[in-house]
Protein backbone atom coordinates (compact mmCIF):
# COMPACT_ATOMS: atom_id res chain seq x y z
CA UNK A 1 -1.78 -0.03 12.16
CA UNK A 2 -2.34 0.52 15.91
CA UNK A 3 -2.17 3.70 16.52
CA UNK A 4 -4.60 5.92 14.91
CA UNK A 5 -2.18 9.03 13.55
CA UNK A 6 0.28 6.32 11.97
CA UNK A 7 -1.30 6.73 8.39
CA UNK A 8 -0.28 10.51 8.58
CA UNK A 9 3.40 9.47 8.26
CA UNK A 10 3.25 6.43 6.58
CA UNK A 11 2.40 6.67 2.95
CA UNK A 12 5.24 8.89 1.05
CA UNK A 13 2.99 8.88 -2.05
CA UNK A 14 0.37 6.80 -3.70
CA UNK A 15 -0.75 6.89 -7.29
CA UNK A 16 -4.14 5.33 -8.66
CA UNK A 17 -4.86 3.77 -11.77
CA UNK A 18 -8.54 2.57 -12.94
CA UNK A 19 -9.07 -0.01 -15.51
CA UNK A 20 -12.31 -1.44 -16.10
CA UNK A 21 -13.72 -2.53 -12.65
CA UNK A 22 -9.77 -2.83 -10.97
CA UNK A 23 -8.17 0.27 -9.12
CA UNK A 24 -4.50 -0.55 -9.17
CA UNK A 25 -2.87 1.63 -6.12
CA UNK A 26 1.43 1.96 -6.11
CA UNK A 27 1.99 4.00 -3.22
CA UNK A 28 5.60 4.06 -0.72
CA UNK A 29 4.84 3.45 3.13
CA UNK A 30 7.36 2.63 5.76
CA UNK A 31 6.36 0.17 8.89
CA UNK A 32 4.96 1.32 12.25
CA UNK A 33 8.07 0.35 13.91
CA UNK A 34 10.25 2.54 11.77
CA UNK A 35 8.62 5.65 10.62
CA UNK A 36 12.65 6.88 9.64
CA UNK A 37 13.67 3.95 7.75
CA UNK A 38 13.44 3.83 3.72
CA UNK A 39 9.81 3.41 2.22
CA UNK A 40 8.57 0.11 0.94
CA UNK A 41 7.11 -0.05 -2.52
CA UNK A 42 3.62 -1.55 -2.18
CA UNK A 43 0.64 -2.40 -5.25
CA UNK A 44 -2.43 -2.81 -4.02
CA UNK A 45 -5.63 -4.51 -6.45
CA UNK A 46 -8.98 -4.06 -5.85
CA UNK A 47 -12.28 -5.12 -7.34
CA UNK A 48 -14.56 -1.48 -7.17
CA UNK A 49 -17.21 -3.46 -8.45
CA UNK A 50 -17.47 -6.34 -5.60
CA UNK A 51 -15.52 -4.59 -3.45
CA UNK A 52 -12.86 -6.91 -2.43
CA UNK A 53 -9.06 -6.85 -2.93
CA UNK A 54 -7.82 -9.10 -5.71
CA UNK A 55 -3.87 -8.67 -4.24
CA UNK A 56 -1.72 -6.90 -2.17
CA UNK A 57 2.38 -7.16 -2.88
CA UNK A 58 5.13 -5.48 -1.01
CA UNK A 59 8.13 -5.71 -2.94
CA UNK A 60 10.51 -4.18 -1.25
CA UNK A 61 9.44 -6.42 2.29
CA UNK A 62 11.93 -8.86 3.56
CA UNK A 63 9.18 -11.28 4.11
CA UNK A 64 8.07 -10.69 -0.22
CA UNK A 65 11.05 -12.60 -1.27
């Protein structure tokens, strides 16, 4: 995001889930440009151990299907 207060509004909830060396992240966010509009359902993967995100899939995105 841009603007630097935008996280503050933009994540409705996120839950966390550890298994093994992956942290699997579900959380609802809505897009800069419409902080009113219905959340997106996002899952985010990382690696804790290296680090580095595995995947990243919005599935409620126009763009995901």
């Amino acid at each position: 995001a841009s603007r630097k207060e935008y996280g503050d509004t933009a994540v409705g909830y996120a839950q966390l889930k550890r298994e093994s060396n992956q942290c699997i992240i579900k959380c609802k966010i809505c897009p800069e440009h419409k902080i009113r509009s219905k959340l997106n359902n996002v899952t985010l993967i990382v690696n804790e151990m290296e680090e580095t995100i595995i995947s990243v899939q919005c599935h409620d995105c126009a763009a995901s299907e």
